[in-house]
Protein backbone atom coordinates (compact mmCIF):
# COMPACT_ATOMS: atom_id res chain seq x y z
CA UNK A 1 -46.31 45.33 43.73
CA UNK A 2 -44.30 43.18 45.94
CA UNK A 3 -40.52 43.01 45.63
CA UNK A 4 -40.64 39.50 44.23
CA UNK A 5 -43.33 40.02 41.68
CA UNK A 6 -41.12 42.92 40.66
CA UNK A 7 -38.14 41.37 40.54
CA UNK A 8 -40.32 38.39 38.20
CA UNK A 9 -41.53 41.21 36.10
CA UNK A 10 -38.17 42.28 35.04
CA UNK A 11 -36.57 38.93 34.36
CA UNK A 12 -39.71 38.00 32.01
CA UNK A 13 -39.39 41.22 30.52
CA UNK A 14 -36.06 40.91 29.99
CA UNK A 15 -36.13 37.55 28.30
CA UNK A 16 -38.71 38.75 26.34
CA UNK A 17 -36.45 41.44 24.97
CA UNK A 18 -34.11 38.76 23.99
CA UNK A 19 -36.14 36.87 22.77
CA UNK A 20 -37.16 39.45 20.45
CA UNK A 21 -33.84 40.37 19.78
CA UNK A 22 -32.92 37.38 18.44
CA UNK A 23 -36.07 36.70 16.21
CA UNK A 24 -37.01 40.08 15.46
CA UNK A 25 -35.79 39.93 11.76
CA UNK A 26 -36.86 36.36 11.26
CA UNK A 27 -39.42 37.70 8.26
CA UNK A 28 -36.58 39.12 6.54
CA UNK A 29 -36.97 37.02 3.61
CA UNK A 30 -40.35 35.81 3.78
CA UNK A 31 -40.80 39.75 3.35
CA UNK A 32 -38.80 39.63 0.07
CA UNK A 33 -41.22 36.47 -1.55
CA UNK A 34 -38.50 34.22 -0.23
CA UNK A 35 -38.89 30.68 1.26
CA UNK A 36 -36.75 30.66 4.70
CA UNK A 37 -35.52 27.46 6.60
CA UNK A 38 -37.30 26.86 9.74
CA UNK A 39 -35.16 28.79 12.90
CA UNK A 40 -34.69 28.97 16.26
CA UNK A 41 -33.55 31.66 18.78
CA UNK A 42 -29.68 32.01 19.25
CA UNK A 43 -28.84 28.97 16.67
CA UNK A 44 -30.81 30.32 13.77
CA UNK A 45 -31.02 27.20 10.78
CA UNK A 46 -27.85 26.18 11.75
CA UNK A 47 -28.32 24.15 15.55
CA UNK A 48 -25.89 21.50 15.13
CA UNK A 49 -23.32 23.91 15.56
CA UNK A 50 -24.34 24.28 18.99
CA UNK A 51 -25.45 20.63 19.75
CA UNK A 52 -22.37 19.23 18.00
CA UNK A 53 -24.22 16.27 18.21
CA UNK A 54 -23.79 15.79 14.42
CA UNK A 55 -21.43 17.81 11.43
CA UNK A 56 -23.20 21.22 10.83
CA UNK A 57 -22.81 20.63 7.03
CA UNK A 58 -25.80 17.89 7.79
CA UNK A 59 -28.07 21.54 8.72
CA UNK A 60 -27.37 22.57 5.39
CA UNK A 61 -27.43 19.19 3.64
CA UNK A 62 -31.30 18.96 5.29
CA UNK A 63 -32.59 22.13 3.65
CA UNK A 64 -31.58 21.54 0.49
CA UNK A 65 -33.05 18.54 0.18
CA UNK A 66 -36.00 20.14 1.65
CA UNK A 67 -36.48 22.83 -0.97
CA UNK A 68 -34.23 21.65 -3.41
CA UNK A 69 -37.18 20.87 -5.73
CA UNK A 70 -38.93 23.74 -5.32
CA UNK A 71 -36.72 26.74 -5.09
CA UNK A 72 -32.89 27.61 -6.25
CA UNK A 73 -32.77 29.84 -3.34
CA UNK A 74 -33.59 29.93 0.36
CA UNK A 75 -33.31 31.90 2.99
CA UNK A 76 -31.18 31.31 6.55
CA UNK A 77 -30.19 32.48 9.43
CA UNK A 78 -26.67 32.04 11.13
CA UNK A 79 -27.90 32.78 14.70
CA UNK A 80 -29.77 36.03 13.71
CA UNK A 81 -27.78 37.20 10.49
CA UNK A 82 -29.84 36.57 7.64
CA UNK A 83 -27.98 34.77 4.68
CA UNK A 84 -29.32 33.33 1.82
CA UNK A 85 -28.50 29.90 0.38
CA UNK A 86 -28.35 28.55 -3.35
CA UNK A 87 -29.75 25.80 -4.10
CA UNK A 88 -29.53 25.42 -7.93
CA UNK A 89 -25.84 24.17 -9.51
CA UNK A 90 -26.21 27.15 -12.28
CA UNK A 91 -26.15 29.80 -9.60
CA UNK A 92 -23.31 28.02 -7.56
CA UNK A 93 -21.36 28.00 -11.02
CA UNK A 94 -21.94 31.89 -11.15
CA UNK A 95 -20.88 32.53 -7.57
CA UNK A 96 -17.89 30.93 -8.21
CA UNK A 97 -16.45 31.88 -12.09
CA UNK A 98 -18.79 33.94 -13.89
CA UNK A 99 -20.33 36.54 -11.80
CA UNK A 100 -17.11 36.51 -9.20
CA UNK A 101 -16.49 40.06 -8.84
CA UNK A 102 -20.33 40.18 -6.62
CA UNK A 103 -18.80 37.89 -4.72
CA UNK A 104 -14.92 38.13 -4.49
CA UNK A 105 -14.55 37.51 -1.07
CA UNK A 106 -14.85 34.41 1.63
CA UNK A 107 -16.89 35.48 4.74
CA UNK A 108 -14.02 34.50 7.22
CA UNK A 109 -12.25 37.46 6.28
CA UNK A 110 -15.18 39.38 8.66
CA UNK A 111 -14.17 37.52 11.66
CA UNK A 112 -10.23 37.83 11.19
CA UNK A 113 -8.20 40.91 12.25
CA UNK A 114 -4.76 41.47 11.23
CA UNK A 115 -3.24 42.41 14.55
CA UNK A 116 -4.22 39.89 16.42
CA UNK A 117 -3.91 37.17 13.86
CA UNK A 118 -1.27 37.51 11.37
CA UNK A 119 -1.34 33.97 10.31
CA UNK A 120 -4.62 33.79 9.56
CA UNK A 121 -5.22 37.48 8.19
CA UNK A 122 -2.24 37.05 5.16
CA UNK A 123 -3.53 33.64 4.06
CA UNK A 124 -5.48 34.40 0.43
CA UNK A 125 -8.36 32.31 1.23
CA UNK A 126 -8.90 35.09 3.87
CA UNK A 127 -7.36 38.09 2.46
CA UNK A 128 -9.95 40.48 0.58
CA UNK A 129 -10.60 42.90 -2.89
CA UNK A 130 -6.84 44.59 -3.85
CA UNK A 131 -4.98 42.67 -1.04
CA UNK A 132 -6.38 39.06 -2.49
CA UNK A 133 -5.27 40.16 -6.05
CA UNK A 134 -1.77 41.25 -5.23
CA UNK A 135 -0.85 38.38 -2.55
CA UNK A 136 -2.36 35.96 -5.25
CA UNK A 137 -0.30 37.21 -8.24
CA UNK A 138 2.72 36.76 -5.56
CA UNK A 139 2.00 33.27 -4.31
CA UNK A 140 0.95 31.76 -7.75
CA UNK A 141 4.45 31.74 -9.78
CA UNK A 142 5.79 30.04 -6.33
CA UNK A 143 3.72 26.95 -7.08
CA UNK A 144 4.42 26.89 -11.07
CA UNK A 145 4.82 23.49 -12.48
CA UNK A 146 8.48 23.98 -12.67
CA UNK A 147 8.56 24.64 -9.32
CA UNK A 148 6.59 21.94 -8.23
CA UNK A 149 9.20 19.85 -10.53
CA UNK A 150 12.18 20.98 -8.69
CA UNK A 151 10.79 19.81 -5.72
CA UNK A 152 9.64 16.37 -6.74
CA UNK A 153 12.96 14.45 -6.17
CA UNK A 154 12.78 16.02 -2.49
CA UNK A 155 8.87 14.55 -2.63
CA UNK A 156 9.95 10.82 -3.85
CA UNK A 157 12.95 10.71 -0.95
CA UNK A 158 10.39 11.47 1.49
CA UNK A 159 7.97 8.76 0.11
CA UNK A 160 10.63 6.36 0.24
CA UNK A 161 10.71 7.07 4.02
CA UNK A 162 6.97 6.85 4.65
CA UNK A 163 6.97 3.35 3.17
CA UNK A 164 10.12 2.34 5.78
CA UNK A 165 7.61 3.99 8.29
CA UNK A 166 4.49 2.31 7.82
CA UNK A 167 6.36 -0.97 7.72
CA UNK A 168 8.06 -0.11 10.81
CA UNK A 169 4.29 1.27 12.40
CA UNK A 170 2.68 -2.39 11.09
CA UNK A 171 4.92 -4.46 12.57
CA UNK A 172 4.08 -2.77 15.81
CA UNK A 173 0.68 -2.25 15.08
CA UNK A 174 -2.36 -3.73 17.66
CA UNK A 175 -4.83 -5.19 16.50
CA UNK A 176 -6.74 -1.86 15.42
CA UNK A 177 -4.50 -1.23 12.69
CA UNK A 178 -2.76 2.13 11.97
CA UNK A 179 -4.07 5.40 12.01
CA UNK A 180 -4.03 7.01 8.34
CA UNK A 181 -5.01 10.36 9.32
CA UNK A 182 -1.60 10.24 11.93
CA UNK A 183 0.45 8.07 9.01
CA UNK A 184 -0.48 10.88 6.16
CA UNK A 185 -0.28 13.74 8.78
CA UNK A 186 3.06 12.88 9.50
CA UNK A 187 3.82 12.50 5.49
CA UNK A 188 2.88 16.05 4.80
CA UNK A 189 4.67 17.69 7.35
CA UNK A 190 7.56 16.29 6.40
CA UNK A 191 7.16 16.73 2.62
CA UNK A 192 6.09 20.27 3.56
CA UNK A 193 8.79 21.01 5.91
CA UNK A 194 11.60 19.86 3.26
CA UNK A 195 9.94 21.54 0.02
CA UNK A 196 9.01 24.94 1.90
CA UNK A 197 11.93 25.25 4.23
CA UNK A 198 14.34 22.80 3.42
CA UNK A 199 14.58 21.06 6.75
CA UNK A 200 13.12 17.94 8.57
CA UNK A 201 10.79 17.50 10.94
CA UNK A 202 11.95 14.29 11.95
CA UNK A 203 8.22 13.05 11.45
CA UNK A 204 9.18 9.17 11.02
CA UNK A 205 11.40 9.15 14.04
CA UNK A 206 10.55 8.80 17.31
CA UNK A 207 11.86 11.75 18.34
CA UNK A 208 10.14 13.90 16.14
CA UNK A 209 10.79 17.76 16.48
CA UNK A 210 8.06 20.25 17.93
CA UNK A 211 7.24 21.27 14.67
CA UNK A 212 4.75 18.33 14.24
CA UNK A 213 2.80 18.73 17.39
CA UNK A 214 2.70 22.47 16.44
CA UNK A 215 1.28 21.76 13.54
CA UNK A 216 -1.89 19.05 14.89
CA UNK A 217 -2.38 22.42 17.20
CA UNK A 218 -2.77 25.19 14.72
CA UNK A 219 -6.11 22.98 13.50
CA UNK A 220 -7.22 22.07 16.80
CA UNK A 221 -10.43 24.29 16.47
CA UNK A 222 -10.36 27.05 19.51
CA UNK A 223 -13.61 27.56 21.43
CA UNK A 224 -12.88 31.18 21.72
CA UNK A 225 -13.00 32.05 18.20
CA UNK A 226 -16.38 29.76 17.59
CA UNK A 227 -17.66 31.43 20.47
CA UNK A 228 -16.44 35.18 19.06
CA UNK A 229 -18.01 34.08 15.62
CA UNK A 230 -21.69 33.43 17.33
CA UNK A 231 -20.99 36.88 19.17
CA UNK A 232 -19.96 38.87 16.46
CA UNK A 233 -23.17 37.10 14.27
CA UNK A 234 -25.38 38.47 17.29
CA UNK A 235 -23.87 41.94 17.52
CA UNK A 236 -21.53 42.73 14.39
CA UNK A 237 -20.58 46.02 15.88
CA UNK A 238 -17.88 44.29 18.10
CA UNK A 239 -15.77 43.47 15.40
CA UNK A 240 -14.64 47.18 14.96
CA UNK A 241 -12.84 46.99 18.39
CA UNK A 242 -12.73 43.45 19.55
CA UNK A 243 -11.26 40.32 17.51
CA UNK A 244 -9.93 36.43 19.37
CA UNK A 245 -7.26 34.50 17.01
CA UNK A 246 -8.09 30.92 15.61
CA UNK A 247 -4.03 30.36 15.72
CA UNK A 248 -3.03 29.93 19.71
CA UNK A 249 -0.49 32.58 20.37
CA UNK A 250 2.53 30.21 21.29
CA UNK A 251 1.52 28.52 17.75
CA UNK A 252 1.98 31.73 16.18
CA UNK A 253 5.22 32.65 17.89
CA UNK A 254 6.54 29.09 17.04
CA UNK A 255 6.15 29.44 13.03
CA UNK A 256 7.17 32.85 13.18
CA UNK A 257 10.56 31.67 15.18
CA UNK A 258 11.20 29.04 13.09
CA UNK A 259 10.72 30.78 9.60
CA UNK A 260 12.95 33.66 10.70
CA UNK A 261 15.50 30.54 11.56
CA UNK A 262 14.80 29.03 7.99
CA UNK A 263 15.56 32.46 6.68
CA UNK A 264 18.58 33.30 8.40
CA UNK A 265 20.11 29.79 7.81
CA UNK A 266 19.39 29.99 3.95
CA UNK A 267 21.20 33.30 3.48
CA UNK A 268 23.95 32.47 5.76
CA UNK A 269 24.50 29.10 3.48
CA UNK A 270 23.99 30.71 -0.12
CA UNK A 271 25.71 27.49 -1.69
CA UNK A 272 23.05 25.40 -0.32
CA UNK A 273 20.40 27.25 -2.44
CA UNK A 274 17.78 25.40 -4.16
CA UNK A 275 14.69 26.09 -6.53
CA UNK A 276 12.14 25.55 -3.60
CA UNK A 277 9.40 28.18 -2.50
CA UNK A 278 11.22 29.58 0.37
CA UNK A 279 13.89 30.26 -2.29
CA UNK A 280 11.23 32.18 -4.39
CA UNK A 281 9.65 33.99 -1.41
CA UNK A 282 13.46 35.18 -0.92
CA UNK A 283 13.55 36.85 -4.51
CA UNK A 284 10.25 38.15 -3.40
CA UNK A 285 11.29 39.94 -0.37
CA UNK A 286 14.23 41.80 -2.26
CA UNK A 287 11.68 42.29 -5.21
CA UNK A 288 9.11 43.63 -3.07
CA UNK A 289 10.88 45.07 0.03
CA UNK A 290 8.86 42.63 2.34
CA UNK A 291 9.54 43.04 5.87
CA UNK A 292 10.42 39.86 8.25
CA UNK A 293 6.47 39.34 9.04
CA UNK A 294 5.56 39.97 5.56
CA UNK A 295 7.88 37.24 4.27
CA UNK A 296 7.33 34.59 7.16
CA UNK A 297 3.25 35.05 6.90
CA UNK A 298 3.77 34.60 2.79
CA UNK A 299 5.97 31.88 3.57
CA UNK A 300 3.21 30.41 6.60
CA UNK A 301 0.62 30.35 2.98
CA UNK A 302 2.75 27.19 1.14
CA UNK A 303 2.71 26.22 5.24
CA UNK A 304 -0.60 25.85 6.98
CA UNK A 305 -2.56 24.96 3.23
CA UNK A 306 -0.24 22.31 3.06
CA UNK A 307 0.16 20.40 5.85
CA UNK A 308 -4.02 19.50 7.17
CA UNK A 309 -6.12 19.22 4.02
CA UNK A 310 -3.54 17.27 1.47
CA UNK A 311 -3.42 14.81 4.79
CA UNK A 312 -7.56 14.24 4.81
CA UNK A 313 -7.37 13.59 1.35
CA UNK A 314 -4.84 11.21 1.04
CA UNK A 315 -6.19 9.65 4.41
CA UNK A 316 -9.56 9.58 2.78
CA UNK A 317 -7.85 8.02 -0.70
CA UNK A 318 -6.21 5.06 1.32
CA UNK A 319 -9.46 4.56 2.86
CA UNK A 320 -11.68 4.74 -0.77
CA UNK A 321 -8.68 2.06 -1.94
CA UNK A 322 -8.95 -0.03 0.90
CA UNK A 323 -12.95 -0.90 0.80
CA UNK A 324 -12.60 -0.86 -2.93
CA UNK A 325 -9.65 -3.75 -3.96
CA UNK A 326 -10.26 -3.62 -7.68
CA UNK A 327 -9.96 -0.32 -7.74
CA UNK A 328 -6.41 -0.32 -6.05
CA UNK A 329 -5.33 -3.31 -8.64
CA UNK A 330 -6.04 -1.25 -11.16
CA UNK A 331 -4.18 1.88 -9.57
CA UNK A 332 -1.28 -0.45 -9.35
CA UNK A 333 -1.25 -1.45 -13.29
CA UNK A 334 -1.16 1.92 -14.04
CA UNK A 335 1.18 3.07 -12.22
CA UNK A 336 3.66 -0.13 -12.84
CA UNK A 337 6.92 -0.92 -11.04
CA UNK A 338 9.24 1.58 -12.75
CA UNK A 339 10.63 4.88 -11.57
CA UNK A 340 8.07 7.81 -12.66
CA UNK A 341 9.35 11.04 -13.62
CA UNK A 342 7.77 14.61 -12.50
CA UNK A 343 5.60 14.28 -16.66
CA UNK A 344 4.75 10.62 -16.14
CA UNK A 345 3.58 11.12 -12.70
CA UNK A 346 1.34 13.57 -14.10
CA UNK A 347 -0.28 11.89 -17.00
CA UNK A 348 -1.73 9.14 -14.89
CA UNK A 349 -5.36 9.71 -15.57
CA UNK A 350 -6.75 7.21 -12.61
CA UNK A 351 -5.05 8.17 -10.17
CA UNK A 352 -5.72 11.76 -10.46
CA UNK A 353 -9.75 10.27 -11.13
CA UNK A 354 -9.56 8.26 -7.52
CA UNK A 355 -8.60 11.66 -6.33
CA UNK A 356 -11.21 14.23 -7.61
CA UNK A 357 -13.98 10.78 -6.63
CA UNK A 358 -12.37 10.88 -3.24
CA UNK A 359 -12.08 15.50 -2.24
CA UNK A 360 -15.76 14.41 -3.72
CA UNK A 361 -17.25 12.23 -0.93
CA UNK A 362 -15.07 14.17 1.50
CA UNK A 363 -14.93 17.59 0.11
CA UNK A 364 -12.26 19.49 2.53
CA UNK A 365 -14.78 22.50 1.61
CA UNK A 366 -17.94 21.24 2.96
CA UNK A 367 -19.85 24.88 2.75
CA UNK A 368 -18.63 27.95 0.64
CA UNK A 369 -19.46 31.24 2.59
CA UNK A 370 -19.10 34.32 0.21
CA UNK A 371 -19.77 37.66 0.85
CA UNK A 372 -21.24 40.08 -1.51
CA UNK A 373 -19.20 42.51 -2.64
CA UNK A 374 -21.50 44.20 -5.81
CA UNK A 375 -25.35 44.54 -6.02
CA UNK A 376 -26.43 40.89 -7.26
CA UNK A 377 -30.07 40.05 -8.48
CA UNK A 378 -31.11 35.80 -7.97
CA UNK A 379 -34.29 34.60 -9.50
CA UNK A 380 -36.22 31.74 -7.93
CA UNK A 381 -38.19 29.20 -9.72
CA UNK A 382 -41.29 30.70 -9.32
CA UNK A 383 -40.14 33.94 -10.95
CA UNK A 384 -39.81 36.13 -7.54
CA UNK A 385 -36.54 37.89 -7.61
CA UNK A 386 -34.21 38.96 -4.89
CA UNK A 387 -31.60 41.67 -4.37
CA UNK A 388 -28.36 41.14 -2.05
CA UNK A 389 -26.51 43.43 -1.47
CA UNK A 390 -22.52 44.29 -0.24
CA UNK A 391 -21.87 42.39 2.98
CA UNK A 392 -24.91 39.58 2.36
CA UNK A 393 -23.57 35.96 2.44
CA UNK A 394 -24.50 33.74 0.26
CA UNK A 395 -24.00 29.97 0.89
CA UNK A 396 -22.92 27.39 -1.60
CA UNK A 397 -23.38 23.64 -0.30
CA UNK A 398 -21.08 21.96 -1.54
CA UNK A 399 -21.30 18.96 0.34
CA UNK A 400 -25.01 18.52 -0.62
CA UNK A 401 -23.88 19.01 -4.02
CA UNK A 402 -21.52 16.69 -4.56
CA UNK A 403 -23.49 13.55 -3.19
CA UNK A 404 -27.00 14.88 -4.53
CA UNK A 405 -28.16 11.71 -6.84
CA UNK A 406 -29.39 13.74 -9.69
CA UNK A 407 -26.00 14.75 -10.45
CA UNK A 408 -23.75 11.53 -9.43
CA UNK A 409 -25.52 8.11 -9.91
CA UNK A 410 -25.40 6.27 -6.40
CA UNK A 411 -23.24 9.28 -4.80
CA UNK A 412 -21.62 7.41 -1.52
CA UNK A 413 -20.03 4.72 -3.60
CA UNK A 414 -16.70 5.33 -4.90
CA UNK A 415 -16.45 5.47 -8.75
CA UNK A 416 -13.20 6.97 -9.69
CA UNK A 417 -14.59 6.76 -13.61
CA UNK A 418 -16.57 9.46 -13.38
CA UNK A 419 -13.81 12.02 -13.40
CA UNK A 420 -11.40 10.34 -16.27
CA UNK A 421 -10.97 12.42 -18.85
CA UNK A 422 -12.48 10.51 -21.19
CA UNK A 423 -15.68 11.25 -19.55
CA UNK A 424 -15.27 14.84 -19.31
CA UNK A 425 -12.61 15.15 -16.06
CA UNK A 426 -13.02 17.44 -13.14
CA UNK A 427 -14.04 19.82 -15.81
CA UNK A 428 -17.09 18.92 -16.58
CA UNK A 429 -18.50 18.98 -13.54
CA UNK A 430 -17.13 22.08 -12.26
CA UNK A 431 -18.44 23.80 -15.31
CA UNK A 432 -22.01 22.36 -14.03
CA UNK A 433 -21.73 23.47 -10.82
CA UNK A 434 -21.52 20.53 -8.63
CA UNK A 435 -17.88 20.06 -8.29
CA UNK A 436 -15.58 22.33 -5.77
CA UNK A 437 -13.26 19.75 -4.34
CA UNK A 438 -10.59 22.37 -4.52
CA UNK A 439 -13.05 25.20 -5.29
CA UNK A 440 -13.57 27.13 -9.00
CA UNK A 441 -12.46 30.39 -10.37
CA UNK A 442 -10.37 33.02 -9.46
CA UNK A 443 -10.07 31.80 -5.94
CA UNK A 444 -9.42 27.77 -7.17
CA UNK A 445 -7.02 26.32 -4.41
CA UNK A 446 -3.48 28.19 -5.56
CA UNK A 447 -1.79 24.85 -4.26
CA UNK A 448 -3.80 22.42 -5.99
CA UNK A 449 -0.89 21.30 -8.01
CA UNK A 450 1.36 21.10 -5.35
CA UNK A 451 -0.66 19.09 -3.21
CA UNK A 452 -2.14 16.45 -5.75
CA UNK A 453 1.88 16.17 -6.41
CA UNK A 454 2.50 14.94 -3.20
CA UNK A 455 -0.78 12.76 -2.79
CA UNK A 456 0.07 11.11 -5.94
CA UNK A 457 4.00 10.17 -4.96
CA UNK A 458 2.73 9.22 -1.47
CA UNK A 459 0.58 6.92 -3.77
CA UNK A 460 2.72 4.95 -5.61
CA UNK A 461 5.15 3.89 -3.01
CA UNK A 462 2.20 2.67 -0.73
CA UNK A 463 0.59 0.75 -3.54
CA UNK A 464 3.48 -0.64 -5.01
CA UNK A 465 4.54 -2.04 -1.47
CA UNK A 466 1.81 -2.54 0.40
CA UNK A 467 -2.06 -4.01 0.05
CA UNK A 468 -4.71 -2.13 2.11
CA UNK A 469 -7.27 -2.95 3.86
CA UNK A 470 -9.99 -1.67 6.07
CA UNK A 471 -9.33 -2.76 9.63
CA UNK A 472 -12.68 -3.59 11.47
CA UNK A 473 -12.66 -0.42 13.87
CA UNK A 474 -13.17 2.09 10.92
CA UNK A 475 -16.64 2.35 9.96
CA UNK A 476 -18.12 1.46 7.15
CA UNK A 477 -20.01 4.34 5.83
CA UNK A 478 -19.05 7.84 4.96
CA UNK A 479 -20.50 9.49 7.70
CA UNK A 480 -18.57 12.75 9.10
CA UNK A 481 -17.36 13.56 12.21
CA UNK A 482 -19.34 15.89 14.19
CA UNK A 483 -17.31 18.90 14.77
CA UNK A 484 -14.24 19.21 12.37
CA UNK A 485 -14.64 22.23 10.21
CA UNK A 486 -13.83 19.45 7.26
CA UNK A 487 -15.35 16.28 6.24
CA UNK A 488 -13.08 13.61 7.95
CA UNK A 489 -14.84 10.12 8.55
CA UNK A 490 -16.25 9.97 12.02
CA UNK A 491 -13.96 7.68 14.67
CA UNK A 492 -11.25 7.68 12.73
CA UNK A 493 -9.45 6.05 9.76
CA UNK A 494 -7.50 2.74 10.57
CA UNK A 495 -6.13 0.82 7.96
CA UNK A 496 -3.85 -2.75 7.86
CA UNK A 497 -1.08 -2.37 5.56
CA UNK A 498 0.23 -5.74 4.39
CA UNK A 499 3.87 -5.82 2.79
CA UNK A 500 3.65 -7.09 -0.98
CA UNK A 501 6.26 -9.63 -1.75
C-alpha cells in the first residue's frame, strides 16, 4: 500500500470513528418505544445553535409542533447527549410544582464551576439540592413586600428622571426613534444601583459611570463558554477538571470592587442606613458569618437578575403598548393622574395583565432545562412508558407553549384580558401548564415582585407623559432575534415618544 493510500485510509477511518462517535447512541430512545426528533452529527436536534441563522428556541418550537399531537414526550439530542422533551402542559405542570423534588435542579448548574465563576455559581437559578434551599431561604425575606415598599419612593424618584430622559433623548432623536431596549436598560440599572447599593450610576447623564457598560458586558454572551458547553455535551468527563466562565474576568473583578466599596461606605456612614437589600444582606453577614465573597456574590443575586430581564420586559411592554393604542388609553384610565402609593400601585389589575400578556409573547425563559435528580417514570400517549433517571434533562418549551393556539386564541396578538383576574390571572394558566413567564414552583423567579415593581412605576410616568408609538424601523411581527439566550424582538425595539400636553 502506497504512502498516500495509507495516509487516505487513516483519515477515512478516522472520520468514520467520529462519525460514529457522535451518532453511536442515536437509538437511545427509539430503543426505549420512544419517538426521537430527527438529528444530525455534532448539532444533534438542536442546529440553529450552530447556524445562528435563526433563535434555537425555533428547533424546539418545530418539534413540538411536529409531535405535539401524537406524543407528550420526545426524544432529543443536544449534540450527542440524549434528553428528552415534554410535550404535554400536564407533565410541564409536574416538572415544575408537583413532582419538583425529580427535578430540583436547572441544567446550567453542570456547566458552572465555583472557582472559576463565582458570579455565576452563587446565583439560585444555578445553585443546586441543600445549597439552592439555604441561599433561597436567605435571599427571599430580602425581597419581602415590605422591603420592596421601602424602596418604592427611591423607584418613583428614579422614574421621574427617566421621563426628563426620554424627553431629553426625543428631542434629539433621528428619525429612527429611540432605542427602548437602551432607554429601559439604562432605567434598571439605575433603579437597581440605588435600591441594591444605594448609589447612582449616573445612567441619564452623559457621563454615565462604568457601571453601565459593565453591566451590557456581563450579558454579552461569550463564545468560550458556548463553545465549552458543546464540548462538555460531547465529552462530559472534562467538566471534572476543566470549566470557562460566562462572566469576563475584568466583569467579575469590577462588581466584586465595587460591592466591597458599597460595603465599606455603608458601615463607615451608619446614619445613612436605610431598609434596602444591601442593608439586609448586612444583617445577613453578621447573622451568618458570611465572608466578603459570600456577601458580595449574595449581594451580585438582587444585581445581575435585576438589571437584563426586567429591561426586555418593559422594552417588550412599551413595544405591545405602542402597536396596540387602545390598549395604552386604557392603561392610562386606570392608572389616572394622581400620585400612587406602594398598595395602589399594586392593585392595578391591567397593568399587571399587559405584563403577564407581554413575559408571554416574549418569555425571558424561552426553554426550561431541568435535570433529574430522583428516578421519574413519563407515560406517552400510546401507553409506552419511560424511565429517566438522575442526571437526564428534561426540556420544557416554554416558548412553544405559550403561543401554541390550543391554549391562547390567536397567540401573537396582544390581549392583556386574558390574564385579569377576573378571568382566572396568571394563575390559571400556570396551574395548566402553559404559563412560566417568571417560571412555577419552588424555583418561581425570587424577584418577581421586585421587578414587576419597577416595570409598573417605570409605567406610569411614561404613560402619563408621553404617547407611544412604533417608529417604522422596528418590525412588525414578533419574531426573535437569532442568538440572544432570551426572546428580544429581532433588529431592535425603536419607539417615538410624543410629550402629552
Amino acid at each position: 500500500m502506497c504512502p498516500i493510500t495509507t495516509v487516505l485510509f487513516l483519515l477515512v477511518a478516522l472520520l468514520a470513528l467520529i462519525y460514529v462517535f457522535l451518532t453511536w447512541n442515536f437509538n437511545y430512545w427509539k430503543k426505549r418505544g420512544i419517538p426521537t426528533a430527527k438529528s444530525w452529527p455534532f448539532v444533534g436536534s438542536f442546529p440553529s445553535i450552530f447556524t445562528q441563522k435563526r433563535n434555537m428556541v425555533y428547533d424546539v418550537d418545530d418539534i413540538y409542533e411536529q409531535y405535539k399531537n401524537t406524543d407528550s414526550i420526545v426524544g432529543v439530542f443536544n449534540t450527542r447527549m440524549p434528553q428528552l422533551l415534554v410535550l404535554s402542559p400536564e407533565y410541564a405542570h409536574q416538572i415544575f410544582v408537583t413532582d419538583f423534588r425529580s427535578f430540583h435542579d436547572n441544567e446550567m448548574a453542570k456547566f458552572t464551576n465555583k472557582k472559576v465563576d463565582k458570579i455565576l455559581a452563587n446565583n439560585p437559578f444555578i445553585l443546586t439540592g441543600e445549597a439552592w434551599k439555604e441561599r433561597r431561604a436567605e435571599v427571599t425575606p430580602g425581597l419581602s413586600a415590605n422591603r420592596v415598599k421601602a424602596v418604592y419612593p427611591v423607584s418613583q424618584n428614579v422614574c421621574k428622571k427617566l421621563v426628563d430622559f426620554i424627553k431629553r433623548q426625543q428631542r434629539m432623536a433621528s428619525s429612527e426613534g429611540l432605542n427602548a431596549k437602551d432607554v429601559c436598560l439604562c432605567f434598571t440599572t439605575e433603579v437597581v444601583s440605588d435600591c441594591v447599593l444605594g448609589i447612582s450610576a449616573q445612567s441619564f447623564t452623559d457621563n454615565p459611570t462604568p457601571l453601565v457598560g459593565m453591566i451590557k458586558r456581563v450579558f454579552e454572551q461569550s463564545f468560550g463558554f458556548i463553545f465549552y458547553t458543546v464540548v462538555a455535551n460531547l465529552w462530559p468527563p472534562i467538566r471534572k477538571f476543566y470549566s470557562v466562565g460566562l462572566f469576563a474576568k475584568d466583569v467579575e473583578e469590577f462588581f466584586f470592587d465595587i460591592m466591597k466599596k458599597c460595603i465599606q461606605l455603608r458601615r463607615e456612614n451608619p446614619v445613612q442606613q436605610r431598609d434596602d437589600f444591601l442593608n439586609y444582606m448586612l444583617q445577613l453577614q453578621e447573622k451568618k458569618g458570611l465572608d466578603t465573597v459570600e456577601l458580595t456574590s449574595h449581594t451580585m443575586t438582587f444585581l445581575t437578575d435585576g438589571f437584563e430581564t426586567t429591561a426586555q420586559v418593559l422594552s417588550h411592554i412599551l413595544l405591545m403598548l405602542a402597536r396596540n393604542p387602545k390598549e395604552q388609553q386604557r392603561l392610562r384610565e386606570e392608572i389616572g393622574t394622581g400620585e400612587l402609593s406602594f398598595e395602589e400601585l399594586s392593585e392595578l389589575p391591567l397593568i399587571e395583565a399587559c405584563i403577564h400578556e407581554t413575559v408571554r409573547i416574549f418569555p425571558p425563559l424561552l426553554t426550561a432545562r431541568k435535570v433529574v435528580t430522583q428516578q421519574h417514570e413519563f407515560v406517552n400517549k400510546n401507553g409506552v412508558s419511560v424511565k429517566v433517571y438522575p442526571g437526564d434533562v428534561v426540556i420544557i418549551p416554554v416558548n412553544a407553549l405559550h403561543h401554541d393556539p390550543q391554549y391562547y386564541e390567536h397567540p401573537e396578538s396582544f390581549k392583556p384580558e386574558r390574564f385579569l383576574e377576573v378571568n382566572g390571572g396568571s394563575k390559571k394558566f400556570r396551574d395548566q401548564g402553559i404559563y412560566f413567564g417568571f417560571g412555577d414552583g419552588p424555583r418561581i423567579c425570587p424577584g418577581i415582585r421586585f421587578a414587576v415593581t419597577q416595570i409598573k412605576a417605570a409605567l406610569v410616568e411614561i404613560l402619563r407623559n408621553f404617547d407611544i408609538k412604533v417608529n417604522p424601523k422596528t418590525r412588525t411581527d414578533n419574531k426573535f432575534d437569532d442568538t440572544y439566550f432570551m426572546a428580544a424582538l429581532k433588529g431592535g425595539i425603536f419607539l417615538d415618544f410624543t410629550e402629552r400636553q
